[in-house]
N, C-alpha and C. Protein backbone atom coordinates (compact mmCIF):
# COMPACT_ATOMS: atom_id res chain seq x y z
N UNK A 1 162.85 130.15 49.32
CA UNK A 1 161.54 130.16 49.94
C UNK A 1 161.69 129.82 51.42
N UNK A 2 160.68 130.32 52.66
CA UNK A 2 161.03 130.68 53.75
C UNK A 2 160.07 129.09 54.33
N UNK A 3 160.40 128.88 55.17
CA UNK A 3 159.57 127.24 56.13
C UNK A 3 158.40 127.89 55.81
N UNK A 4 158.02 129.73 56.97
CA UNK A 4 156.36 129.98 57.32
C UNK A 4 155.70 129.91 55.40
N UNK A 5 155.97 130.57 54.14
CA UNK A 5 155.22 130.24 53.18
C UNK A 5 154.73 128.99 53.00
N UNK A 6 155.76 128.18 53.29
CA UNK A 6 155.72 126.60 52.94
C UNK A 6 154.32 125.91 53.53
N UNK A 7 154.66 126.24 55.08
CA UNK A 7 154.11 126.40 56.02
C UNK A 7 152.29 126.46 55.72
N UNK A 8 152.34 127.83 55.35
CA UNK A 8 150.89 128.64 55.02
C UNK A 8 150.39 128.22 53.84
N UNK A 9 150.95 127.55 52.51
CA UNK A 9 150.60 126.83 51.67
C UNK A 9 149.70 125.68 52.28
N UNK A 10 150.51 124.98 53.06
CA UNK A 10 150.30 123.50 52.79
C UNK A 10 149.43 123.56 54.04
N UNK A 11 149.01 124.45 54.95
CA UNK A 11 148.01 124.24 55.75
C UNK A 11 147.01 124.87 55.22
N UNK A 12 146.54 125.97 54.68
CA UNK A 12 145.60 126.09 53.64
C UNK A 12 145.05 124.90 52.75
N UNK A 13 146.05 124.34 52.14
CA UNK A 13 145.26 123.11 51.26
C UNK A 13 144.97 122.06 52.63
N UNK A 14 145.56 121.83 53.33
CA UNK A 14 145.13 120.34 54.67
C UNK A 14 144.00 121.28 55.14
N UNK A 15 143.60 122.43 55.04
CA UNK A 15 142.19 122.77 55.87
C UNK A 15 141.39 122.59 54.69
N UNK A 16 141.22 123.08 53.81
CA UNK A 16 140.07 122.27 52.60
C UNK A 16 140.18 121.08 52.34
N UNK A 17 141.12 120.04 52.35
CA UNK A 17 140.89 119.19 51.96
C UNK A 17 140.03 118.26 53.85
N UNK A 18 140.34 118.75 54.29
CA UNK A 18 139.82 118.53 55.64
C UNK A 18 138.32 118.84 55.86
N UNK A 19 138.02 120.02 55.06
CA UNK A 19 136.64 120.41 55.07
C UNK A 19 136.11 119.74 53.63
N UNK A 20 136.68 119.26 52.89
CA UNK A 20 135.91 117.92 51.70
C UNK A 20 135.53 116.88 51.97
N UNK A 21 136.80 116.16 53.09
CA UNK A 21 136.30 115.20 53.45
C UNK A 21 135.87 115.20 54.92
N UNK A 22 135.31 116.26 55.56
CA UNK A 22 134.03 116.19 56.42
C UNK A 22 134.24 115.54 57.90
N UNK A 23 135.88 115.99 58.04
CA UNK A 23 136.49 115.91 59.41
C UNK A 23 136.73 114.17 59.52
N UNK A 24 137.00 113.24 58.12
CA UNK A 24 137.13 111.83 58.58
C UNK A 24 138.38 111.53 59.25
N UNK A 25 139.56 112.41 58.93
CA UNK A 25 140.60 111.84 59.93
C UNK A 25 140.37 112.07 61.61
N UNK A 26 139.63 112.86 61.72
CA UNK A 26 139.45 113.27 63.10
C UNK A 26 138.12 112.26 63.92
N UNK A 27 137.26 111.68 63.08
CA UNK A 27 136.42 110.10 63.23
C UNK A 27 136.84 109.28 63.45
N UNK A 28 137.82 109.10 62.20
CA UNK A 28 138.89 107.97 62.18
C UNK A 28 140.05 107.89 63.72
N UNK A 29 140.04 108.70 64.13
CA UNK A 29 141.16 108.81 65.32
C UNK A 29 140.19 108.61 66.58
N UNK A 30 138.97 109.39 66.69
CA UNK A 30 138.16 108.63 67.62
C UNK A 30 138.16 107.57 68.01
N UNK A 31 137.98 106.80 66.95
CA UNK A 31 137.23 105.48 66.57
C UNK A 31 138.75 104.66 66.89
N UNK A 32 139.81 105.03 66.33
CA UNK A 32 141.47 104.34 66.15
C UNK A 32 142.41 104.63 67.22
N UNK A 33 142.57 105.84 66.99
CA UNK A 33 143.47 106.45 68.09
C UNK A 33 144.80 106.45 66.84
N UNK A 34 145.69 106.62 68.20
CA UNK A 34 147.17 106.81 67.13
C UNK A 34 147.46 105.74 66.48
N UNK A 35 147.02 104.42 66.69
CA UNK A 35 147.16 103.38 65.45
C UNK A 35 146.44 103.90 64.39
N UNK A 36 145.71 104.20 64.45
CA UNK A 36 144.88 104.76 62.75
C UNK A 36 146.09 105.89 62.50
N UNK A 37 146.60 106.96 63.30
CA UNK A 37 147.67 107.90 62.63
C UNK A 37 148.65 107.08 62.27
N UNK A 38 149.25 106.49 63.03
CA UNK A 38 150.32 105.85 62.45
C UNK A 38 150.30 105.11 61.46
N UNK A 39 148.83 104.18 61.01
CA UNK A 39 149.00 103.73 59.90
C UNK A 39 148.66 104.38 58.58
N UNK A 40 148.02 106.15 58.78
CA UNK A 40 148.46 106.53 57.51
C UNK A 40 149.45 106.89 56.91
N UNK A 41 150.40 107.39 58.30
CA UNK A 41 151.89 107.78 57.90
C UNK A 41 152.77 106.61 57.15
N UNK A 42 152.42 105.11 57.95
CA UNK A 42 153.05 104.54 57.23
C UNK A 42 152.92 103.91 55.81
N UNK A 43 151.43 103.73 55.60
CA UNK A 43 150.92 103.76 54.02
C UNK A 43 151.70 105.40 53.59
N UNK A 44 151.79 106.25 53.71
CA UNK A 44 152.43 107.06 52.71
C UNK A 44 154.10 107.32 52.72
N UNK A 45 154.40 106.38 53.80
CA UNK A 45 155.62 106.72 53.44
C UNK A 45 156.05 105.43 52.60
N UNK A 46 155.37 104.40 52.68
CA UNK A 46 155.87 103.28 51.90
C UNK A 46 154.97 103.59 50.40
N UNK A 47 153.90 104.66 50.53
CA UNK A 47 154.07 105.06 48.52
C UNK A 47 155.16 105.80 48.56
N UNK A 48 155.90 106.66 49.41
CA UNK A 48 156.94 107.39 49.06
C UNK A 48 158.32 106.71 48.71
N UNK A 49 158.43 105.91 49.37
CA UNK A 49 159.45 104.42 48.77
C UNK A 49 158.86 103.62 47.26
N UNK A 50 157.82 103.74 47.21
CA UNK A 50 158.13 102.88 45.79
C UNK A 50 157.81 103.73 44.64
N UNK A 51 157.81 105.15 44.70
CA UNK A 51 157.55 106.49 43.96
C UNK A 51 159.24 106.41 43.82
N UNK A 52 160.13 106.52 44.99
CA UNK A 52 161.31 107.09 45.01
C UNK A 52 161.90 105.79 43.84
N UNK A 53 161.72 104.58 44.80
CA UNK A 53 162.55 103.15 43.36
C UNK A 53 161.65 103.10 41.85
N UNK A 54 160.51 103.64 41.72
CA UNK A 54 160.29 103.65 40.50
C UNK A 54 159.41 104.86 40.15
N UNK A 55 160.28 105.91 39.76
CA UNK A 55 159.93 107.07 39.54
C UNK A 55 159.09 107.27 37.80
N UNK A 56 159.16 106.17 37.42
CA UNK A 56 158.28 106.30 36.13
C UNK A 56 156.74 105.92 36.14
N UNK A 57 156.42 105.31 37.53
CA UNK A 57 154.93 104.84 37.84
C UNK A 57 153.93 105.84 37.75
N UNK A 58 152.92 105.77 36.88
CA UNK A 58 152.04 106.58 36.63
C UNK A 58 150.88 106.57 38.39
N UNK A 59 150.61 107.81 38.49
CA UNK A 59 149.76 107.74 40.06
C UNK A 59 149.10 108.60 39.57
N UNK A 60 148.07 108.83 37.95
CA UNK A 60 146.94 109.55 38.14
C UNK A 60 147.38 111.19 38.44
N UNK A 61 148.56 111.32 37.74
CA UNK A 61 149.03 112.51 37.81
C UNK A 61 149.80 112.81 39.34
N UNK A 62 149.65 112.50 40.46
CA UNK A 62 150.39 112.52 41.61
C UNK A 62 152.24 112.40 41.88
N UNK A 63 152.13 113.87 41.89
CA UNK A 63 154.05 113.70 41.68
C UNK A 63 154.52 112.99 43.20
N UNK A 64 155.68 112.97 43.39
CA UNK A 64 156.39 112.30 44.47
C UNK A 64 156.39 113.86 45.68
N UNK A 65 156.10 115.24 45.03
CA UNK A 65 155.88 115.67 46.12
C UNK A 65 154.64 116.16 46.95
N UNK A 66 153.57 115.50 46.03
CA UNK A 66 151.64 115.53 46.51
C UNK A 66 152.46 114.58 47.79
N UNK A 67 152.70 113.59 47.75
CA UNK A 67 152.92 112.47 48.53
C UNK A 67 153.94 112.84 49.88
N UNK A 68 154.54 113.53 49.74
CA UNK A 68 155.61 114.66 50.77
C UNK A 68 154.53 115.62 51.23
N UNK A 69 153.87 116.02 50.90
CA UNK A 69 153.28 117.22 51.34
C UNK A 69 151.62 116.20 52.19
N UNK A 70 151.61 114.87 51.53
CA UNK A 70 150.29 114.44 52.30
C UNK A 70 151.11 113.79 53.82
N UNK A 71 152.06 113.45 53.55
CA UNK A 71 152.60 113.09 54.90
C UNK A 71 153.18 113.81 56.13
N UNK A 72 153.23 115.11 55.85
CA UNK A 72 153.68 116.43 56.24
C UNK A 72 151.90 117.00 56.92
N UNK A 73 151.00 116.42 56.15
CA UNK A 73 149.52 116.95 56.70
C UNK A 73 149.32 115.76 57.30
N UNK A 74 149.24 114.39 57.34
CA UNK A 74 149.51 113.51 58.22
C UNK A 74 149.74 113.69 59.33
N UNK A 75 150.73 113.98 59.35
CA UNK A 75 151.75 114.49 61.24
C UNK A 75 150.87 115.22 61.77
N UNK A 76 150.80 116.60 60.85
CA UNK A 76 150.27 117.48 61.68
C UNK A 76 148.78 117.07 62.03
N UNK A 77 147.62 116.11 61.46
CA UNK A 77 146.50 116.11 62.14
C UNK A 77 146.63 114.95 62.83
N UNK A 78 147.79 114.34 63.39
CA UNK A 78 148.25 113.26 64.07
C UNK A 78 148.37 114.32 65.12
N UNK A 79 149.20 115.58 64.76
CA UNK A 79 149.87 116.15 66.88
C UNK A 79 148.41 116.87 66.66
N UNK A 80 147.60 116.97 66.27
CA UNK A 80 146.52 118.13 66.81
C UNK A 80 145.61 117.54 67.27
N UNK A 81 145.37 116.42 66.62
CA UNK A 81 144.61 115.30 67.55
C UNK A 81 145.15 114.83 69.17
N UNK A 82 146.39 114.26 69.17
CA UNK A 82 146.79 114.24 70.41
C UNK A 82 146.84 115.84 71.13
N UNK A 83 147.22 116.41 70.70
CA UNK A 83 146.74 118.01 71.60
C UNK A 83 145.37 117.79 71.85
N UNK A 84 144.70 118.25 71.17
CA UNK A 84 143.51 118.18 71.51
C UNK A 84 142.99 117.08 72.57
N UNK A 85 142.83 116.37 72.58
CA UNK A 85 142.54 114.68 73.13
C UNK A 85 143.97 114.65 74.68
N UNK A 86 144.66 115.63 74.64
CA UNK A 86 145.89 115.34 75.86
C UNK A 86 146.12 114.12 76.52
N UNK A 87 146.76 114.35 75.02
CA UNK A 87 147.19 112.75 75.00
C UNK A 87 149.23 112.85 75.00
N UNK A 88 149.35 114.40 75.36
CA UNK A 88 150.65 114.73 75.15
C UNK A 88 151.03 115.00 76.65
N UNK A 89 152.32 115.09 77.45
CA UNK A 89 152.62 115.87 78.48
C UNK A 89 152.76 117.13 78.42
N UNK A 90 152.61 118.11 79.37
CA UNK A 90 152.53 119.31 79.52
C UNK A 90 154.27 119.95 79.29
N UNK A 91 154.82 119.12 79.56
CA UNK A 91 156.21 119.37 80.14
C UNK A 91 156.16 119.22 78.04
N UNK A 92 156.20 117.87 77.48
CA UNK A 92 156.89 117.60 75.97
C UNK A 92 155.94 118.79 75.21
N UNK A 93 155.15 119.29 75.77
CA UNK A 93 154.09 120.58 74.82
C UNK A 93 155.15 122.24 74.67
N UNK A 94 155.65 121.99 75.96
CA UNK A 94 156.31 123.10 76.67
C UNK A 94 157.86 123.33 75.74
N UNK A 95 158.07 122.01 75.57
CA UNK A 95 159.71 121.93 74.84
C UNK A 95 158.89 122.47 73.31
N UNK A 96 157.84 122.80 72.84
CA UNK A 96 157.91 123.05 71.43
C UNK A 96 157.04 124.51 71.42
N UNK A 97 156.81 125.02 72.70
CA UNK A 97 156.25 126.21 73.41
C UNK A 97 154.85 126.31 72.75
N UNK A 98 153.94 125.04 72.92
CA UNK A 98 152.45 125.33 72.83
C UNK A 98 151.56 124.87 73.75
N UNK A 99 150.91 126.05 74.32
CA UNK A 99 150.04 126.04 75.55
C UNK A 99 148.43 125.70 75.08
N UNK A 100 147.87 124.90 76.32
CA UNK A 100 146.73 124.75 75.87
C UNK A 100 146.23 125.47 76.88
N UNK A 101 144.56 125.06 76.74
CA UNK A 101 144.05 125.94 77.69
C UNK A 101 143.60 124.90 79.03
């Protein structure tokens, strides 16, 4: 399987689940800034540590890779927020070749 499917999966589900819950990470970052991003990344990567040491913990059906794939949508409405908000340099936008307007 190729990155772009992966890719096009998992941003399809982060845009509905984005439109369920009614744009709160993007409130939440208002209101927080990158401390609110950073502290969801790090709440999920520390369920991803105690998923990984005890892989028999029941999570309501949630495998260890819902939890990979929520931290992977994490990031990304972490850099789109700072895009958006230019809160990035033009020059570090340039090294990953995305222009704003």
């Amino acid at each position: 399987m190729d990155f772009k499917t992966i890719d096009t999966a998992l941003t399809d589900l982060m845009e509905r689940k984005n439109k369920a819950y009614g744009n709160a990470y993007k409130d939440n970052y208002e209101a927080f800034g990158t401390t609110y991003a950073a502290i969801e990344v790090f709440n999920k990567v520390n369920r991803i540590k105690t998923l990984v040491k005890n892989p028999d913990i029941s999570d309501n059906g949630e495998h260890l890779f819902d939890s990979f794939v929520d931290l992977r949508n994490y990031a990304e409405l972490a850099i789109k927020e700072m895009i958006e908000r230019k809160e990035v340099p033009t020059d570090v936008l340039a090294k990953y070749k995305i222009e704003t307007e």
